[in-house]
N, C-alpha and C. Protein backbone atom coordinates (compact mmCIF):
# COMPACT_ATOMS: atom_id res chain seq x y z
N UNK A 1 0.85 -1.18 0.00
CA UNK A 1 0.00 0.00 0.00
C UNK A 1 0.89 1.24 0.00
N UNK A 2 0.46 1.97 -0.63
CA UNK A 2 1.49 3.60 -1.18
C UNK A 2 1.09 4.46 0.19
N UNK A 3 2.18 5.05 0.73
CA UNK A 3 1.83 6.12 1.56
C UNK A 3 1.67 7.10 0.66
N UNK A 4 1.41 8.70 1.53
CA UNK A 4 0.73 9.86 1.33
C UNK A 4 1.98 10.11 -0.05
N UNK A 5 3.02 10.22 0.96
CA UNK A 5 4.35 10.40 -0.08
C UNK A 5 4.46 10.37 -1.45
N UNK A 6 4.08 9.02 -1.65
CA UNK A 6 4.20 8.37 -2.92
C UNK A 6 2.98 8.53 -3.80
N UNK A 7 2.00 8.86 -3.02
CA UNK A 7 0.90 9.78 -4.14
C UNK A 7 1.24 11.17 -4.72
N UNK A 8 2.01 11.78 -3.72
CA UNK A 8 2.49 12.94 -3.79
C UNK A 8 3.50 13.00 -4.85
N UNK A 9 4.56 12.33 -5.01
CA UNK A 9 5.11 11.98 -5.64
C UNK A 9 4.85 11.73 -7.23
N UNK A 10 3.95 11.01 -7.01
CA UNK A 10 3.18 10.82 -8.20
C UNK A 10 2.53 12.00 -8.84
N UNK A 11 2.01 12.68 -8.17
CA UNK A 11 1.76 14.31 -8.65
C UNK A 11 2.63 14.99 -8.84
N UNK A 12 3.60 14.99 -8.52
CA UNK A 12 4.69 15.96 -8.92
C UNK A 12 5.28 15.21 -10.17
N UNK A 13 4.69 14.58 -10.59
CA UNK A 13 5.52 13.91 -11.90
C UNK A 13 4.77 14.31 -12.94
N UNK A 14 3.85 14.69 -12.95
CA UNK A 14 3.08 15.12 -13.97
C UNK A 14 2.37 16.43 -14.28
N UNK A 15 2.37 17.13 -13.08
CA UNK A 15 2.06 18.81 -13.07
C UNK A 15 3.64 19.63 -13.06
N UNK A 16 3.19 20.26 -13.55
CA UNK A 16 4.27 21.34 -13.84
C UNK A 16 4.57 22.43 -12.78
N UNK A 17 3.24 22.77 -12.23
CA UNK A 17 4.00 24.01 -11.44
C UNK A 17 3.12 23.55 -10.18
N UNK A 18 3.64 22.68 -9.51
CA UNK A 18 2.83 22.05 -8.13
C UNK A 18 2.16 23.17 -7.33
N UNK A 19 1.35 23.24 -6.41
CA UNK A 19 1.19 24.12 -5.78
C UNK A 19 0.85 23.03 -4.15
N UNK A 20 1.73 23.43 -3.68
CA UNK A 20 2.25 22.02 -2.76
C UNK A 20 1.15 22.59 -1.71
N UNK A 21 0.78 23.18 -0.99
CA UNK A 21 -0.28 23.72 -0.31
C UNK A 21 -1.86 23.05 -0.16
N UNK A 22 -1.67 23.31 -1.96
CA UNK A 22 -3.24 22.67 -2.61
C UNK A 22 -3.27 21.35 -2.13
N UNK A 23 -2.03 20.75 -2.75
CA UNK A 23 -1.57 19.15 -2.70
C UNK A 23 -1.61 18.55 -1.37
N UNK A 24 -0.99 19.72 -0.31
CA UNK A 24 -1.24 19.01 1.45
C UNK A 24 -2.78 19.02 1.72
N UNK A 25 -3.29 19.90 1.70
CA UNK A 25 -4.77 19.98 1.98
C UNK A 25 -5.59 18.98 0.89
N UNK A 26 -5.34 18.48 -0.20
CA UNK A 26 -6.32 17.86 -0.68
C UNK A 26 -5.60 16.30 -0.14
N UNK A 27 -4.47 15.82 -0.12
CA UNK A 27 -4.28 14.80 0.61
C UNK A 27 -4.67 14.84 2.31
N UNK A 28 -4.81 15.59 3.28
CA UNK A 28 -5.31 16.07 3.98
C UNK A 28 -6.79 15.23 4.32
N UNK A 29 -7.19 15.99 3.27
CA UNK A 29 -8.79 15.98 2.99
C UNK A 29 -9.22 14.47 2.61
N UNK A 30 -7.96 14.00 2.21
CA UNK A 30 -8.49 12.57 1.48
C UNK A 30 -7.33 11.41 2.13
N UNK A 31 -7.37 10.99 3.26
CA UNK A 31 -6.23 10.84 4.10
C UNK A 31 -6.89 9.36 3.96
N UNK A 32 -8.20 9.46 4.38
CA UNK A 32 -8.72 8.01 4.89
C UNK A 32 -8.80 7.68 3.62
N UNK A 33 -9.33 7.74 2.69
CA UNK A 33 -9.23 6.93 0.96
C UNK A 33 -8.01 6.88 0.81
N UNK A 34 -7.15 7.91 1.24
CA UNK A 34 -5.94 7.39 0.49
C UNK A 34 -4.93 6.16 1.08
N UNK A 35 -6.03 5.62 2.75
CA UNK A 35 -4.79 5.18 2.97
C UNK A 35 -5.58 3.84 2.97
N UNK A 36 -6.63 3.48 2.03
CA UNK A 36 -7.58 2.21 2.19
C UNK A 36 -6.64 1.53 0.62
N UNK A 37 -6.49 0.21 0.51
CA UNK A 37 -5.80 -0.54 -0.29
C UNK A 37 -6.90 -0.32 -1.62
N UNK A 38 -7.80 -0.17 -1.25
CA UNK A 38 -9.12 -0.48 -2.19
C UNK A 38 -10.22 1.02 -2.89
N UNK A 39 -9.56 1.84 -2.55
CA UNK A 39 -9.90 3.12 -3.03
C UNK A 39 -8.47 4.25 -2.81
N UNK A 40 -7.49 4.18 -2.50
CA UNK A 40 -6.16 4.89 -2.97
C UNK A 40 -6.18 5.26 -4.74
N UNK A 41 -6.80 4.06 -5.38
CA UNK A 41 -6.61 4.15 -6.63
C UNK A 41 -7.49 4.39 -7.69
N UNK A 42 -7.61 4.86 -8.56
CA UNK A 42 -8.86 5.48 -9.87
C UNK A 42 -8.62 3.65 -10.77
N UNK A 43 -9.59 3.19 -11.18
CA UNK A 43 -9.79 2.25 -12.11
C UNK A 43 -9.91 2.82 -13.02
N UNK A 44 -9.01 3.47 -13.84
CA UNK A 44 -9.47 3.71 -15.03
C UNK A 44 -10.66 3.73 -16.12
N UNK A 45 -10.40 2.18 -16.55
CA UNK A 45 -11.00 1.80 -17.47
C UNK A 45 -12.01 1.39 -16.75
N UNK A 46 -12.73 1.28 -15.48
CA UNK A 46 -13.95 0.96 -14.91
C UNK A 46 -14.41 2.28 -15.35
N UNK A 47 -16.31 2.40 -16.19
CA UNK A 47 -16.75 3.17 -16.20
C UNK A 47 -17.75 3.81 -15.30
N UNK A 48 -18.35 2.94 -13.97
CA UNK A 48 -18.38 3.22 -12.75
C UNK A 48 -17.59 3.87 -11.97
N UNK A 49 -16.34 3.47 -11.88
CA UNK A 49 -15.62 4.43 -11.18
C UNK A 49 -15.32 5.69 -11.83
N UNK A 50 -15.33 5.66 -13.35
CA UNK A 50 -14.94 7.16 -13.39
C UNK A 50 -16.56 7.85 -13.69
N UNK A 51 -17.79 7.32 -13.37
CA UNK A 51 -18.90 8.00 -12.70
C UNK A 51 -18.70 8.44 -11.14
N UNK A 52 -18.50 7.82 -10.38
CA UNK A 52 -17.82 7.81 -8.96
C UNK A 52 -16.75 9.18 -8.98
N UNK A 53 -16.46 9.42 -9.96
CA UNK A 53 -14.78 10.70 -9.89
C UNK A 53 -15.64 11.96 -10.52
N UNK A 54 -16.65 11.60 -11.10
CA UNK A 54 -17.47 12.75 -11.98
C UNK A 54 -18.90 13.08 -10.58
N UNK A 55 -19.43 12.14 -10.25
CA UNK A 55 -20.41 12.53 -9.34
C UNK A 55 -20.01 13.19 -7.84
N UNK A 56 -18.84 12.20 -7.65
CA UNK A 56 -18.43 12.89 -5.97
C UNK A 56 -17.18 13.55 -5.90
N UNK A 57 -16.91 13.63 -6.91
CA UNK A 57 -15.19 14.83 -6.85
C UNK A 57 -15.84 15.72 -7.43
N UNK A 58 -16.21 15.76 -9.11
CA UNK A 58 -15.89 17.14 -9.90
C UNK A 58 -17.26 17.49 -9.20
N UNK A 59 -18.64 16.95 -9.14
CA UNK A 59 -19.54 17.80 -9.05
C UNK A 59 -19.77 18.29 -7.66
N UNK A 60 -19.75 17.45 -6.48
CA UNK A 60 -20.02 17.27 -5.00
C UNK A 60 -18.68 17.88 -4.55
N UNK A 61 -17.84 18.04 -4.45
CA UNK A 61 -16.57 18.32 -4.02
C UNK A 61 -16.13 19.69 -4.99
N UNK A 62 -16.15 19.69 -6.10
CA UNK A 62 -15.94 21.19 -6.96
C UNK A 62 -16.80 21.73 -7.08
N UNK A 63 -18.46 21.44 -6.58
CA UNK A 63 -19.20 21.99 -7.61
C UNK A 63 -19.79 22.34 -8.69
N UNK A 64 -19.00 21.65 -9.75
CA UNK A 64 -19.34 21.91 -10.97
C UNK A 64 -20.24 21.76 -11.66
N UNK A 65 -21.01 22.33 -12.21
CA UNK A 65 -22.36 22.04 -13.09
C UNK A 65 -21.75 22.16 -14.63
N UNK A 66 -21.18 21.31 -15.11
CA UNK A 66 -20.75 21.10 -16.81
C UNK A 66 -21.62 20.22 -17.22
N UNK A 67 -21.40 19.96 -17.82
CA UNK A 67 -22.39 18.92 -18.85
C UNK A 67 -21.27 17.10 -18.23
N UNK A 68 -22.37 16.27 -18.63
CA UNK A 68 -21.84 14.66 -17.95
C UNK A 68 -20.84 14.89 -18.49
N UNK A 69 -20.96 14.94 -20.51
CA UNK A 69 -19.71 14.69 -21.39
C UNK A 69 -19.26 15.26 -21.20
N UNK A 70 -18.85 16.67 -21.08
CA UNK A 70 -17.62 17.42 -20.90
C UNK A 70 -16.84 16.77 -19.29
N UNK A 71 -17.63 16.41 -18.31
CA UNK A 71 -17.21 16.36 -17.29
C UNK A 71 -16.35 14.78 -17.00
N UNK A 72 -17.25 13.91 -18.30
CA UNK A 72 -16.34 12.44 -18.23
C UNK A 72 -15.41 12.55 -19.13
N UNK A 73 -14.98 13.37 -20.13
CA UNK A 73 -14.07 13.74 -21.05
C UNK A 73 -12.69 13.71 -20.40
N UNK A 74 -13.29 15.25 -18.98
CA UNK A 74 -12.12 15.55 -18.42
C UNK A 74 -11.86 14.59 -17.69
N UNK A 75 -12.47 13.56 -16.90
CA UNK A 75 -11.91 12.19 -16.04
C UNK A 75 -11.02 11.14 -17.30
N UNK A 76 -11.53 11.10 -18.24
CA UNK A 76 -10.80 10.10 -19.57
C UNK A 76 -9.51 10.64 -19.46
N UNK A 77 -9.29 11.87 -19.87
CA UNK A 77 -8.34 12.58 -20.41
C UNK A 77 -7.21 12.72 -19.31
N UNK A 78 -7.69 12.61 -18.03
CA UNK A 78 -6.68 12.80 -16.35
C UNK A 78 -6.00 10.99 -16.62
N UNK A 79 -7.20 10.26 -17.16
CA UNK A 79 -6.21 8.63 -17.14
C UNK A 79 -5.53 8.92 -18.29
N UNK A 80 -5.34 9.46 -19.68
CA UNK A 80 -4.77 9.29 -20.81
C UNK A 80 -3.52 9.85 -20.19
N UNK A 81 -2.97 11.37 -19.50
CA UNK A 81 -2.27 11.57 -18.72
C UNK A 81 -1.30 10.59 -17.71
N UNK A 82 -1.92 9.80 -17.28
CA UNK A 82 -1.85 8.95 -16.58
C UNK A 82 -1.26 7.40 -16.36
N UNK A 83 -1.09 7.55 -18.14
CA UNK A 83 -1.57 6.30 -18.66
C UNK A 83 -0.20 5.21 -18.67
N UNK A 84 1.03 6.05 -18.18
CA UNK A 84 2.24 5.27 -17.93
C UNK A 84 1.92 4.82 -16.45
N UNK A 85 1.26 4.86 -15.27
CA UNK A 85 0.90 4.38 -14.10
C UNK A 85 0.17 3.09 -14.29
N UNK A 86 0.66 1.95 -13.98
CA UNK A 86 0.17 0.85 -13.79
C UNK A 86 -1.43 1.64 -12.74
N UNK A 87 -0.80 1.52 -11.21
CA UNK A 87 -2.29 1.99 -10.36
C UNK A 87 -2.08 3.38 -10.45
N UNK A 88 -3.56 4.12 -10.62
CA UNK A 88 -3.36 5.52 -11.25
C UNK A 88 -4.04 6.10 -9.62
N UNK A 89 -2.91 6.57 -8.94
CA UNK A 89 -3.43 7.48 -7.75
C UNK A 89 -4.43 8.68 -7.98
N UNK A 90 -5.42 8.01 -6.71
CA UNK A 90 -7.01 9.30 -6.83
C UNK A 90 -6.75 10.82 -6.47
N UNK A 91 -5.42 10.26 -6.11
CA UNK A 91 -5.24 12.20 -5.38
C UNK A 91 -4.34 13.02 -6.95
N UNK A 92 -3.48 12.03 -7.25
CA UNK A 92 -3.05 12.07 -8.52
C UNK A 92 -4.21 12.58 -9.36
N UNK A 93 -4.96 12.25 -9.68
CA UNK A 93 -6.42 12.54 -10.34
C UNK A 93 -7.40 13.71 -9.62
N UNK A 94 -7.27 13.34 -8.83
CA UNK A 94 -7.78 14.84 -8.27
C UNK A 94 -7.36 15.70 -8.26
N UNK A 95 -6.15 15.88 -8.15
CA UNK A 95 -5.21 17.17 -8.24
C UNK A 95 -5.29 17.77 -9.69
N UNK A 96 -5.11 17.08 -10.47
CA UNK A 96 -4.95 17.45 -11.80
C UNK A 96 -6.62 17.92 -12.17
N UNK A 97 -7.47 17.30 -11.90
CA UNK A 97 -8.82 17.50 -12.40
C UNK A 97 -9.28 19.07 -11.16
N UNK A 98 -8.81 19.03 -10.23
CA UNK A 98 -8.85 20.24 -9.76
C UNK A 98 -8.11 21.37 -10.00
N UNK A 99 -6.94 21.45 -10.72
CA UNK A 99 -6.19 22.38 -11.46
C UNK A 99 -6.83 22.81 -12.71
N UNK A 100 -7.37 21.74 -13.50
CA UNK A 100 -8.00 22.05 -14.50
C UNK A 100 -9.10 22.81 -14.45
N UNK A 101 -10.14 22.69 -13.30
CA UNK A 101 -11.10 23.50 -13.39
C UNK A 101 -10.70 24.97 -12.45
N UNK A 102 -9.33 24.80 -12.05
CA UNK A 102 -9.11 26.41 -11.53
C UNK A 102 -10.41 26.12 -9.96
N UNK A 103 -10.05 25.00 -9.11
CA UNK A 103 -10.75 24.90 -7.82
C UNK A 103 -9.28 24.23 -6.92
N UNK A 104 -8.34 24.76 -7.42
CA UNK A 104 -7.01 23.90 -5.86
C UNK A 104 -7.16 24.91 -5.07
N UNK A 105 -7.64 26.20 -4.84
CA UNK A 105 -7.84 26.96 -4.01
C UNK A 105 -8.50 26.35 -2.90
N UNK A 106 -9.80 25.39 -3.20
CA UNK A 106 -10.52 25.07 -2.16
C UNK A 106 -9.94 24.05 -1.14
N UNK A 107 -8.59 23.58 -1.11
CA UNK A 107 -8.35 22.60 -0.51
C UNK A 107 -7.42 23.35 0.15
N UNK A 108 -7.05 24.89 0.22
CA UNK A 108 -5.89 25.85 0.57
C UNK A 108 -6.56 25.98 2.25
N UNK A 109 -6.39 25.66 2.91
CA UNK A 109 -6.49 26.37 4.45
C UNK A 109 -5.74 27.18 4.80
């Protein structure tokens, strides 16, 4: 099982200009998923789970009112990113899908 670290890690491999703040508070925020063997990780190619990343991250957690497709586009497009990760970390995915919509502020305390 991956500690906090190594999710972290994993985000810094793929964003460009980290905003390490965002990154403590949304691991923070997501401490207990991240530290369960069985939800640490995004299933990709499960299309349940990336309903699960569109219903309770982007919309319940960001807010967002986009359209489904635009909103499962952007979950596709965080795994295509992704797509050298055997297990694709949720904070990994969250981070990035929260940069994208311009909401890492909300995880800033």
């Amino acid at each position: 099982m991956a500690d906090i670290q190594e999710h972290k890690a994993t985000v810094a491999k793929y964003v460009k200009n980290l905003n390490t703040a965002a990154l403590d508070g949304l691991a923070k925020n997501y401490a207990l998923v991240l530290s369960n063997k069985d939800s640490q990780y995004v299933a990709a190619t499960d299309e349940a789970e990336r309903i699960t990343v569109r219903e309770n991250f982007l919309k319940k957690k960001l807010g967002l009112t986009n359209s489904d497709a635009e909103l499962d586009a952007a979950v596709e497009a965080v795994g295509a990113v992704l797509k050298d990760e055997h297990f694709k970390s949720r904070l990994a995915y969250y981070y990035i899908l929260a940069e994208k919509y311009n909401k890492l502020d909300l995880f800033i305390k």
